[in-house]
Structures are given as structure tokens and as C-alpha cells.
N, C-alpha and C. Protein backbone atom coordinates (compact mmCIF):
# COMPACT_ATOMS: atom_id res chain seq x y z
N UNK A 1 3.51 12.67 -2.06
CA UNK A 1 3.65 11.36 -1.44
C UNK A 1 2.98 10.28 -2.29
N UNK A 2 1.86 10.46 -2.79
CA UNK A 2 1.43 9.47 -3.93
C UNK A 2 2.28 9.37 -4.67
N UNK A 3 3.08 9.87 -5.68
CA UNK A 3 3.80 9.61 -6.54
C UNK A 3 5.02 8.84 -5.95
N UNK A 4 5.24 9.59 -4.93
CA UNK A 4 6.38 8.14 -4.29
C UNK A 4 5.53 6.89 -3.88
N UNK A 5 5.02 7.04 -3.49
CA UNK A 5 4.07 5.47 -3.49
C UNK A 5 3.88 4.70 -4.51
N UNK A 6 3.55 5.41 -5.59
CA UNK A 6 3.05 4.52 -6.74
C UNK A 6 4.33 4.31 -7.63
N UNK A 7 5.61 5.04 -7.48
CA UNK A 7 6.71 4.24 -7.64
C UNK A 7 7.03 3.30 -7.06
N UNK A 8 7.10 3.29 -5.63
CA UNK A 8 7.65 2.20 -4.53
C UNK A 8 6.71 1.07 -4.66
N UNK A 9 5.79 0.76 -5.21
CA UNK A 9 4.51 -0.04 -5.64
C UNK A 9 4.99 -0.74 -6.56
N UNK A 10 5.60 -0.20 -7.99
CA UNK A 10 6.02 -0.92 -9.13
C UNK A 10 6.27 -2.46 -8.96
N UNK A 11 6.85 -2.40 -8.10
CA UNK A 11 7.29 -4.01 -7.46
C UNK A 11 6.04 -4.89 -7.17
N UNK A 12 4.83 -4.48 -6.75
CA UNK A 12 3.99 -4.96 -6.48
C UNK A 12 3.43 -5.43 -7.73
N UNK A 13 3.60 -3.92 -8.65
CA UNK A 13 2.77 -4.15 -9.77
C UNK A 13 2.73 -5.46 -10.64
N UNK A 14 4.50 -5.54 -10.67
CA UNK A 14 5.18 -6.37 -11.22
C UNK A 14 5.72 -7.24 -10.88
N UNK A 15 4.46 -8.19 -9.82
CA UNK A 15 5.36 -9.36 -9.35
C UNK A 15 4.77 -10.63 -9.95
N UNK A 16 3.71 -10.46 -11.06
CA UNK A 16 3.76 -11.79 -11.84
C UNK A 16 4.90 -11.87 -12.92
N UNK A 17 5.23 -10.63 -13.10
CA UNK A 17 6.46 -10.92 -14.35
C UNK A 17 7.74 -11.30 -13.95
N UNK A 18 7.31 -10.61 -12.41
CA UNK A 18 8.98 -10.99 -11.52
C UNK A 18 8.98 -12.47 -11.19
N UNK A 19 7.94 -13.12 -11.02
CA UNK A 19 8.04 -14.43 -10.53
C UNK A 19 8.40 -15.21 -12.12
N UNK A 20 7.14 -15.17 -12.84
CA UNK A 20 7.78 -15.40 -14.27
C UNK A 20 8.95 -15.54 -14.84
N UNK A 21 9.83 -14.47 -14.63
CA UNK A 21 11.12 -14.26 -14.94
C UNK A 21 12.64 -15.42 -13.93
N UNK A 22 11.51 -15.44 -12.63
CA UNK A 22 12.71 -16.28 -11.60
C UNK A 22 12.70 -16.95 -11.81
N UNK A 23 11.64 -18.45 -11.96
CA UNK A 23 11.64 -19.66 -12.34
C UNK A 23 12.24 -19.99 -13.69
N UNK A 24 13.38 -20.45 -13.80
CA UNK A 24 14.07 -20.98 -14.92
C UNK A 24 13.28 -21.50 -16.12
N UNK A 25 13.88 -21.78 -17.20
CA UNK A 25 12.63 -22.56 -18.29
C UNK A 25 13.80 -23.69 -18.16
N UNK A 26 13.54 -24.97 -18.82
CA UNK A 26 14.52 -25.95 -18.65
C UNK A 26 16.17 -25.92 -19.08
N UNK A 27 16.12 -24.63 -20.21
CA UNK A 27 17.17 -24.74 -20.45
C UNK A 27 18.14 -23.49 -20.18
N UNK A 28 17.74 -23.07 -18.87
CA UNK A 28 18.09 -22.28 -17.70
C UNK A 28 18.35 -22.87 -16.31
N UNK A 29 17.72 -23.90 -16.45
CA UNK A 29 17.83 -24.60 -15.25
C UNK A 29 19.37 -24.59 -14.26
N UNK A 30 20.01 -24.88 -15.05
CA UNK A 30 21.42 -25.41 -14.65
C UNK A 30 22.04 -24.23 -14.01
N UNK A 31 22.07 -22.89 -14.87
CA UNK A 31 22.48 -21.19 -14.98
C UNK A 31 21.64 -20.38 -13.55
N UNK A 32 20.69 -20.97 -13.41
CA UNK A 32 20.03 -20.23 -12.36
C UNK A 32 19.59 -21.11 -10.82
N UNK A 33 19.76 -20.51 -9.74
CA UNK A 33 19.22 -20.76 -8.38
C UNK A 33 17.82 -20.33 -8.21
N UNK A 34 16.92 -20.74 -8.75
CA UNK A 34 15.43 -20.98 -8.50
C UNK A 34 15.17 -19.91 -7.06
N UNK A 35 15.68 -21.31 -6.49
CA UNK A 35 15.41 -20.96 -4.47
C UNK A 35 15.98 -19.52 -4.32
N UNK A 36 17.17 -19.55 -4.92
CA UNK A 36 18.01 -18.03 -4.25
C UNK A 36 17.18 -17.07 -4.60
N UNK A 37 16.96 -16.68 -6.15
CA UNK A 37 16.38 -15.95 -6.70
C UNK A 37 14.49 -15.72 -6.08
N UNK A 38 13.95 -16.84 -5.84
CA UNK A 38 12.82 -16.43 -5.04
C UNK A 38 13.06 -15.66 -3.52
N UNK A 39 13.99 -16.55 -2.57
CA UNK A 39 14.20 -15.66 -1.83
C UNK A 39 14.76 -14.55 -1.95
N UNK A 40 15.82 -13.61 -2.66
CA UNK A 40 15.63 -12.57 -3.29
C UNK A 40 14.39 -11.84 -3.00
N UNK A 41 13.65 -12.30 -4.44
CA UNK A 41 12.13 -11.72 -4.78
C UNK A 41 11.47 -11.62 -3.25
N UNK A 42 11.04 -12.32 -2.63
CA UNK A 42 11.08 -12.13 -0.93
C UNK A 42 11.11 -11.40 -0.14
N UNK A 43 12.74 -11.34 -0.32
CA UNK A 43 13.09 -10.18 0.80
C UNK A 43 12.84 -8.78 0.00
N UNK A 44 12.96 -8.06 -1.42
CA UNK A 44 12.34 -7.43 -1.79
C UNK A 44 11.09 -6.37 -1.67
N UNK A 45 10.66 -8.19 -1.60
CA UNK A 45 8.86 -7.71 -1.52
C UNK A 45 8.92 -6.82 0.31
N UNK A 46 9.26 -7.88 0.80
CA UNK A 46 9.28 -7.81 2.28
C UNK A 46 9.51 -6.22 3.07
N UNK A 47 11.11 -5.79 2.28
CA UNK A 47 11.68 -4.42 2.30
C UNK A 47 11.00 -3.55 1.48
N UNK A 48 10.04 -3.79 0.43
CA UNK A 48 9.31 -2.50 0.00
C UNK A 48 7.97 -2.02 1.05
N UNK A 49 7.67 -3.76 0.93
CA UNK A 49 6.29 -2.72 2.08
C UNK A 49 6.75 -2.95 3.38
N UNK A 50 7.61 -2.58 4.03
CA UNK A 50 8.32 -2.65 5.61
C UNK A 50 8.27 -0.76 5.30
N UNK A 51 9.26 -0.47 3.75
CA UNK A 51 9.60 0.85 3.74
C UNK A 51 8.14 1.50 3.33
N UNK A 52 7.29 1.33 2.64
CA UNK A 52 6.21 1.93 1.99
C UNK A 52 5.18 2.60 3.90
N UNK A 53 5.23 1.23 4.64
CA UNK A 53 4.51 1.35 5.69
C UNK A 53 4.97 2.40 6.40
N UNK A 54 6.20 2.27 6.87
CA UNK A 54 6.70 3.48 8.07
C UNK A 54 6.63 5.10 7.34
N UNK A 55 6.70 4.97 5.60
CA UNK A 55 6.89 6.30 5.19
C UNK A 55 5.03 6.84 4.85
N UNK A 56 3.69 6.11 5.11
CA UNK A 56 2.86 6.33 5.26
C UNK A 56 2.82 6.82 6.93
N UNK A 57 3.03 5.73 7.94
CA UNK A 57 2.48 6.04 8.60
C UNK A 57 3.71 7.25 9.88
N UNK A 58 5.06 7.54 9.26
CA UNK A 58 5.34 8.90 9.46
C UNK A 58 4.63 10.16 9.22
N UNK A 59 4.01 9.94 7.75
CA UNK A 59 3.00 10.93 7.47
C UNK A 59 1.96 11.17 8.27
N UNK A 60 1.22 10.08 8.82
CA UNK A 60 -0.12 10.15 9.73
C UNK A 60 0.40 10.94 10.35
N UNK A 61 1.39 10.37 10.81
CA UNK A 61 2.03 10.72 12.50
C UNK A 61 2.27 12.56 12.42
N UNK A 62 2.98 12.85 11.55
CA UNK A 62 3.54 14.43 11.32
C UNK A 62 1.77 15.34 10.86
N UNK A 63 1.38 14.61 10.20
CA UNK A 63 -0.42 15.28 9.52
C UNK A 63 -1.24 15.59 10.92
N UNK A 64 -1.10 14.44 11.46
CA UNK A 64 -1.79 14.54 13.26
C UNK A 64 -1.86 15.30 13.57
N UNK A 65 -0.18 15.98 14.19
CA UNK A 65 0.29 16.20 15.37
C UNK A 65 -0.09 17.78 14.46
N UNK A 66 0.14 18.13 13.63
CA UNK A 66 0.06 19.12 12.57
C UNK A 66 -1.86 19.54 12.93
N UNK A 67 -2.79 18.84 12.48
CA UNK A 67 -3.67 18.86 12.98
C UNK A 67 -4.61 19.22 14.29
N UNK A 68 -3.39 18.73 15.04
CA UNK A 68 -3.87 18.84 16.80
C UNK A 68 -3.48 20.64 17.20
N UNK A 69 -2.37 21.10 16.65
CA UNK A 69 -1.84 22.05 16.77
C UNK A 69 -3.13 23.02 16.67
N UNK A 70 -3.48 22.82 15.07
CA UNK A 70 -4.58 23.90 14.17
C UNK A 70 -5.63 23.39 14.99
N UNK A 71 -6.09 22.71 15.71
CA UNK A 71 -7.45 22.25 16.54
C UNK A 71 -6.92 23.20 18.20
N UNK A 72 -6.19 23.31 18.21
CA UNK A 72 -5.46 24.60 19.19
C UNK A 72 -5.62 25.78 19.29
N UNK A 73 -5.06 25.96 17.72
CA UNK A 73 -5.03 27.36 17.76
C UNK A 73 -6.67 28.09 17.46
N UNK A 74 -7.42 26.99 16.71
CA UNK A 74 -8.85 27.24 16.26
C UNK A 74 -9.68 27.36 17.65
N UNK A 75 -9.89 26.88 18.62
CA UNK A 75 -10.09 26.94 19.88
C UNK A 75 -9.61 28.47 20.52
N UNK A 76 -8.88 28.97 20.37
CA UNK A 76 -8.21 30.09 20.69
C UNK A 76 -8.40 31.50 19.80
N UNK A 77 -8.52 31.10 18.76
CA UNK A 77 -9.49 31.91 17.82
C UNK A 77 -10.54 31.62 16.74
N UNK A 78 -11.63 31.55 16.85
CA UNK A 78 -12.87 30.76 16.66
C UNK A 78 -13.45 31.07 15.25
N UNK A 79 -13.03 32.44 15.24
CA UNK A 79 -13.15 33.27 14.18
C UNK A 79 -13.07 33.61 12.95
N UNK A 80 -11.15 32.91 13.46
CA UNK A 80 -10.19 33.03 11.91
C UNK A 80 -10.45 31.82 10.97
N UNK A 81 -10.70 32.48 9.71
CA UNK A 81 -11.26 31.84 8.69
C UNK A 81 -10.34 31.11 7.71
N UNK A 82 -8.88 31.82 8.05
CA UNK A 82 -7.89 31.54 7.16
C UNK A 82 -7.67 30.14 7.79
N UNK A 83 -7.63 30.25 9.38
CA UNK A 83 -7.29 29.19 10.53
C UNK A 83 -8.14 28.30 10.11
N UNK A 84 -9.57 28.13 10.04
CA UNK A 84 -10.27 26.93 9.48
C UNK A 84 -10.02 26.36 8.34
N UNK A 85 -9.81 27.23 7.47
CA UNK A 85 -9.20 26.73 5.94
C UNK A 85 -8.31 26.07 6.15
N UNK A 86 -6.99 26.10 6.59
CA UNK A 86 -5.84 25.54 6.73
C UNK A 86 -5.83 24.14 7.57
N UNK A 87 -6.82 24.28 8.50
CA UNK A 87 -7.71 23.11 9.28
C UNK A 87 -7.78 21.89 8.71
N UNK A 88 -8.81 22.29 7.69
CA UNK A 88 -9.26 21.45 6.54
C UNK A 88 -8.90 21.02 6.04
N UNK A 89 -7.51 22.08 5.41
CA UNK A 89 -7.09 21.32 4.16
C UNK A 89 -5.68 19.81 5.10
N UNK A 90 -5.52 19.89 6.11
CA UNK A 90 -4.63 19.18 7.03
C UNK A 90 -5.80 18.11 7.45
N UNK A 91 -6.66 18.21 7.76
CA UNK A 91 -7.38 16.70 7.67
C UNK A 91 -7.83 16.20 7.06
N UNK A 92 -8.25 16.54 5.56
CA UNK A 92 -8.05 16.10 4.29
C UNK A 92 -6.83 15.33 4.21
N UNK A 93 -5.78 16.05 4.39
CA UNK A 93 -4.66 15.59 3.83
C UNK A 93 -4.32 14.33 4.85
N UNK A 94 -4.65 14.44 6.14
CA UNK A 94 -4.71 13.12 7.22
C UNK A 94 -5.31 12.21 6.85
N UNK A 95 -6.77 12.53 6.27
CA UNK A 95 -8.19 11.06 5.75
C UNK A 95 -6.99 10.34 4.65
N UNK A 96 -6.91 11.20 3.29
CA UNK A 96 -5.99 10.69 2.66
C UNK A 96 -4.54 9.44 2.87
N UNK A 97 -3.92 9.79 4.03
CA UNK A 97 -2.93 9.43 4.28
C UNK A 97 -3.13 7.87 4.77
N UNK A 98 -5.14 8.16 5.67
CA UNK A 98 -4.82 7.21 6.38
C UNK A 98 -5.62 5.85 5.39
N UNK A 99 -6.25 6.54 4.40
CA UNK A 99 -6.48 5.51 3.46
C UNK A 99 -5.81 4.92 2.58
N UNK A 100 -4.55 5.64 2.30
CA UNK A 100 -3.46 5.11 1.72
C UNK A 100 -2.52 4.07 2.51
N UNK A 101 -2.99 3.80 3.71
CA UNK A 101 -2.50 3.08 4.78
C UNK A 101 -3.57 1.76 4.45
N UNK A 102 -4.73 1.79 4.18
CA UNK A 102 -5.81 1.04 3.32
C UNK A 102 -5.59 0.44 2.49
N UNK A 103 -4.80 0.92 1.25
CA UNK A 103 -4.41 0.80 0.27
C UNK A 103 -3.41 0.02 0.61
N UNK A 104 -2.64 0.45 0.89
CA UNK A 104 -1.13 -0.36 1.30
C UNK A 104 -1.68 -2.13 1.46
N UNK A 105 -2.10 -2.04 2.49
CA UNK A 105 -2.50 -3.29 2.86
C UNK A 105 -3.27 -4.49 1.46
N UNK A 106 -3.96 -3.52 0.84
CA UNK A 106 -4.55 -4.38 0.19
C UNK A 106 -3.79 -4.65 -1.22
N UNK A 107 -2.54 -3.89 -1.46
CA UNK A 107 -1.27 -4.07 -2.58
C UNK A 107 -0.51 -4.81 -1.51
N UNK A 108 -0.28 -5.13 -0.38
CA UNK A 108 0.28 -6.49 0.27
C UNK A 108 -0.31 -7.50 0.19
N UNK A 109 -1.72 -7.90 0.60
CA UNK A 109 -1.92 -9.14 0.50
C UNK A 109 -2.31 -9.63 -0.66
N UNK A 110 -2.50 -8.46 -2.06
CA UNK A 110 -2.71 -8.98 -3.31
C UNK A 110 -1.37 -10.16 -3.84
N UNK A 111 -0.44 -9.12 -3.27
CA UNK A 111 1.10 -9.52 -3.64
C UNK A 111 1.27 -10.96 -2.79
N UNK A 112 1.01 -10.91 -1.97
CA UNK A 112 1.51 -12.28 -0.93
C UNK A 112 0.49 -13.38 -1.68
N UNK A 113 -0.43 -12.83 -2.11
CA UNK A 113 -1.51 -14.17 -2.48
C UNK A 113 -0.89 -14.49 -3.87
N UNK A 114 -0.29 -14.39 -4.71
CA UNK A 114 0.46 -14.11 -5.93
C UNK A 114 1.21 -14.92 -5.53
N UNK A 115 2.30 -14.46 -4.60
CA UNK A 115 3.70 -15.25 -4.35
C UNK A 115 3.37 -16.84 -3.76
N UNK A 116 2.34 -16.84 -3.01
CA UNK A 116 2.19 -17.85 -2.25
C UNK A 116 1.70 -19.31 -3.23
């Protein structure tokens, strides 16, 4: 899931070059829609982190419920060691998810403060 993230990010990465690139130089002016092309860039931005958000926080959601299960079955056998291991490594993988939900946010408002 990181690696899809930090693809789906690129856009973020690259939104001083993207803005750079929209604004015409004068003798582009005429050839290009300024306005269109920002709104473009916009809705873009808008549809990456709309999609980046729900495909983090599907993850929470599935890591959870995944979690709650193994907090079940660990209750039921107190013992099994394999059961705690597997525990672990699922709320690890939840902390992760939900700091990448952290992350997210703060590659949005870097980006919005950029555009704005």
C-alpha cells in the first residue's frame, strides 16, 4: 500500500512544476486557457486525494475489523503464541495505516497552500 501511495502522491509531488507549466509565458498566451487548465489542475488535485483518502481509510477499516477478530480469538485462547504474533503484526500494520492517514493530510494541505 505505500508504494501505491507514493505513486498516487506524484501529483502532489509535482505540483510546483504543474502549476509552472499551466500558466502560459506571453507567447503562449493566446494557445492556452490559463483558467481551464488550472481548473483542470484542481479537479486533479481534488480526485487524487478524494481517491488516496477512501483507499487509506478502507485499509483502517479492513486492518480493524481484522484486528477485532484476533482480539477474539486471543481471548479464547490466551496461550497461543502464533495467535499473539499474528496480533501484532495486524496492529502494527493498523498504527501504520492510521499514520499514513497523518500523512495524507499533511501532502494535502502542503499542496493546497502551493495552489492557493
Amino acid at each position: 500500500i505505500q508504494e501505491l501511495l507514493r505513486v498516487m502522491r506524484t501529483i502532489d509531488d509535482r505540483i510546483v512544476h504543474e502549476l509552472n507549466t499551466t500558466i502560459p509565458t506571453a507567447s503562449f498566451v493566446g494557445k492556452v486557457d490559463p483558467g481551464q487548465t488550472c481548473k483542470e489542475l484542481y479537479q486533479s488535485l481534488m480526485d487524487a486525494h478524494t481517491s488516496r483518502e477512501r483507499i487509506i481509510k478502507n485499509c483502517i477499516s479492513q486492518t480493524s475489523a481484522v484486528v477485532k477478530t484476533l482480539k477474539e480469538e486471543r481471548e479464547k485462547a490466551p496461550e497461543d503464541a502464533a495467535l499473539l504474533k499474528q496480533l501484532r503484526k495486524e496492529q502494527t500494520k493498523l498504527k501504520l495505516m492510521q499514520s499514513e492517514l497523518n500523512v495524507e493530510e499533511v501532502v494535502n494541505d502542503r499542496s493546497w497552500k502551493v495552489l492557493s
